[in-house]
Protein backbone atom coordinates (compact mmCIF):
# COMPACT_ATOMS: atom_id res chain seq x y z
CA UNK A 1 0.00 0.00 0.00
CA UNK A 2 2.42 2.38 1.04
CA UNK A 3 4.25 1.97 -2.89
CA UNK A 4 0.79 3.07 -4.19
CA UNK A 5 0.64 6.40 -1.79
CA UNK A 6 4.23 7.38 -2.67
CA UNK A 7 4.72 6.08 -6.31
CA UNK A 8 4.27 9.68 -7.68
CA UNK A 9 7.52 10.71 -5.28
CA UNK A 10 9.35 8.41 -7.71
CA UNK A 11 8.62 10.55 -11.15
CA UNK A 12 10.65 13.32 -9.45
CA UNK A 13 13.97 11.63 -9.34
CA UNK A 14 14.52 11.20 -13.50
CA UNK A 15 12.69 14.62 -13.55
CA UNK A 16 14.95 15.74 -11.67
CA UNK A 17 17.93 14.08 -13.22
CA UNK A 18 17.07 15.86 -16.92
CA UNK A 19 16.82 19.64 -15.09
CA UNK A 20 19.91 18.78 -13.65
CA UNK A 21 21.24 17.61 -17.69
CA UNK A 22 19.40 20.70 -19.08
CA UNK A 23 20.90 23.70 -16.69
CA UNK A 24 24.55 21.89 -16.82
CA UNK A 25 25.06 20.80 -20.54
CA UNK A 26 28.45 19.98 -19.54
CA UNK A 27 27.49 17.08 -17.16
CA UNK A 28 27.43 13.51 -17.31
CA UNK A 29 24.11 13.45 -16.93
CA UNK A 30 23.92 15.28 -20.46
CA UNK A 31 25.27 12.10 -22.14
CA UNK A 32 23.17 11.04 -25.00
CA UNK A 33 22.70 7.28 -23.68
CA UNK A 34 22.39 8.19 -20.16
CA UNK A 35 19.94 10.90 -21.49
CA UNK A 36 17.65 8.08 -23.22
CA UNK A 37 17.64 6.18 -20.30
CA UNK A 38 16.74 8.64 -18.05
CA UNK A 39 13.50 10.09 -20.43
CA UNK A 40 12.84 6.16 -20.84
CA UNK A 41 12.91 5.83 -16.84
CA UNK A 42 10.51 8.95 -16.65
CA UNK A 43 8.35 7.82 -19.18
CA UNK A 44 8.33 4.38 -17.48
CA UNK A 45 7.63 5.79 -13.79
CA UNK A 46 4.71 8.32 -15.43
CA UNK A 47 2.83 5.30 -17.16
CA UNK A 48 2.86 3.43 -13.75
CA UNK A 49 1.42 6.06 -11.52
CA UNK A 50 -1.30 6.76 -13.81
CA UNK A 51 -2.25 2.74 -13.55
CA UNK A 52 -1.28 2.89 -9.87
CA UNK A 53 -3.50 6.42 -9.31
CA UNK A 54 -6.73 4.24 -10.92
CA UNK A 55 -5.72 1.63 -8.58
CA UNK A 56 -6.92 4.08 -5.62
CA UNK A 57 -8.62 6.86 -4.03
CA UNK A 58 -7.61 10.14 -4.20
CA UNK A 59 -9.80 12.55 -2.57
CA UNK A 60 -9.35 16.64 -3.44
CA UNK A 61 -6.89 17.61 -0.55
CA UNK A 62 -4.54 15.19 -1.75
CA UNK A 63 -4.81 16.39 -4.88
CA UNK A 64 -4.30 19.56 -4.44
CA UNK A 65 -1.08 19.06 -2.09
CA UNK A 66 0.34 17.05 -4.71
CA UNK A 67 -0.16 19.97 -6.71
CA UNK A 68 1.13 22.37 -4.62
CA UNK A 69 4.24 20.31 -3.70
CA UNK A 70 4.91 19.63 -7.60
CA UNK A 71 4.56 23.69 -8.52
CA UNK A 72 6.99 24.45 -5.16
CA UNK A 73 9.25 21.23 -6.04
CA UNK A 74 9.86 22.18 -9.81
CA UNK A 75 10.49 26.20 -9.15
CA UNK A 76 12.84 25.38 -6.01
CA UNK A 77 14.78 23.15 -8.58
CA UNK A 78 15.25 25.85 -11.51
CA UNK A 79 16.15 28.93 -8.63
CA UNK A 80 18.75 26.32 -7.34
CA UNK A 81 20.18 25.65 -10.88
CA UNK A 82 19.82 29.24 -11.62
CA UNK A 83 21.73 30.08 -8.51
CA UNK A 84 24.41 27.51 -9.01
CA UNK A 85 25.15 29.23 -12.28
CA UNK A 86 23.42 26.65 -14.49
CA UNK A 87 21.06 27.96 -17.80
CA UNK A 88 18.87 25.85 -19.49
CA UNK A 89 18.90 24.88 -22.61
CA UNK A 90 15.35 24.69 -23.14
CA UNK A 91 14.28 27.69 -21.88
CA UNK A 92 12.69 26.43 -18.97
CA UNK A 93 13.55 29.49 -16.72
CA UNK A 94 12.52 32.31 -14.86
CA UNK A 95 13.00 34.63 -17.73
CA UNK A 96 10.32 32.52 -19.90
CA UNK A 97 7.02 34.42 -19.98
CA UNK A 98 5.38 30.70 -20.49
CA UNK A 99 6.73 29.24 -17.33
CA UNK A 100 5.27 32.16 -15.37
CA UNK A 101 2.08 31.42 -17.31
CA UNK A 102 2.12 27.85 -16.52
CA UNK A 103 2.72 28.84 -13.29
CA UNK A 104 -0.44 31.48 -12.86
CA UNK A 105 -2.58 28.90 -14.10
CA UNK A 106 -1.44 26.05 -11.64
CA UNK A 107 -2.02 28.98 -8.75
CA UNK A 108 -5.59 30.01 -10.41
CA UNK A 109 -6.34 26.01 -10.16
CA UNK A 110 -5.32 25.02 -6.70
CA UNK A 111 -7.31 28.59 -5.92
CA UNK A 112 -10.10 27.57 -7.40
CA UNK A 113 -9.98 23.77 -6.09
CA UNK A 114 -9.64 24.98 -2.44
CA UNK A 115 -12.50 27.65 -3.00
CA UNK A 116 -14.79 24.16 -4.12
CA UNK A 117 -13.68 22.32 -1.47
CA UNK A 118 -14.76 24.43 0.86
CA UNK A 119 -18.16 25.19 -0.07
């Protein structure tokens, strides 16, 4: 049981991994093989929490905490890179009108989620 309840905690680690490859091009991690077996990993891991999420009950306040912790998780990442003097390749940084978009958005929906849940 307790796999199930944590199994999303595990999509974080090759997430991680390829922010890690993206800010520091000059990393191992930025290998090509070791690159295609970490998006193969994350691919893997995302596949098998959606079939583990069917597999049980989530009610809205874990829902939105998972939210919350993924928006907090992700942006403490890319200030850290940032601030260790990484850039990313992608554009995936604070300077990227879309990421503060994305970012609104996830804010307007764990607003509007807590609003419902509390009516």
């Amino acid at each position: 049981m307790k796999i199930k309840q944590y199994s999303e905690l595990l999509f974080y680690i090759p997430l991680t991994l390829l922010m890690i490859a993206d800010f520091f091009q000059d990393s191992y991690l930025s290998n090509g093989f070791v690159m295609k077996v970490n998006i193969g990993v994350l691919v893997a891991l995302f596949v098998l929490s959606i079939v583990l999420k069917r597999s049980r009950n989530v009610d809205d306040t874990q829902k939105i905490n998972g939210q919350i912790f993924a928006l907090v998780y992700l942006l403490s990442w890319m200030a850290l890179l940032t601030l260790l003097g990484g850039t990313s390749q992608s554009g995936f940084g604070f300077d990227n009108v879309v990421v503060w978009f994305v970012v609104i958005i996830s804010i307007a929906e764990i607003i509007s989620k807590k609003k419902k849940m509390n009516h």
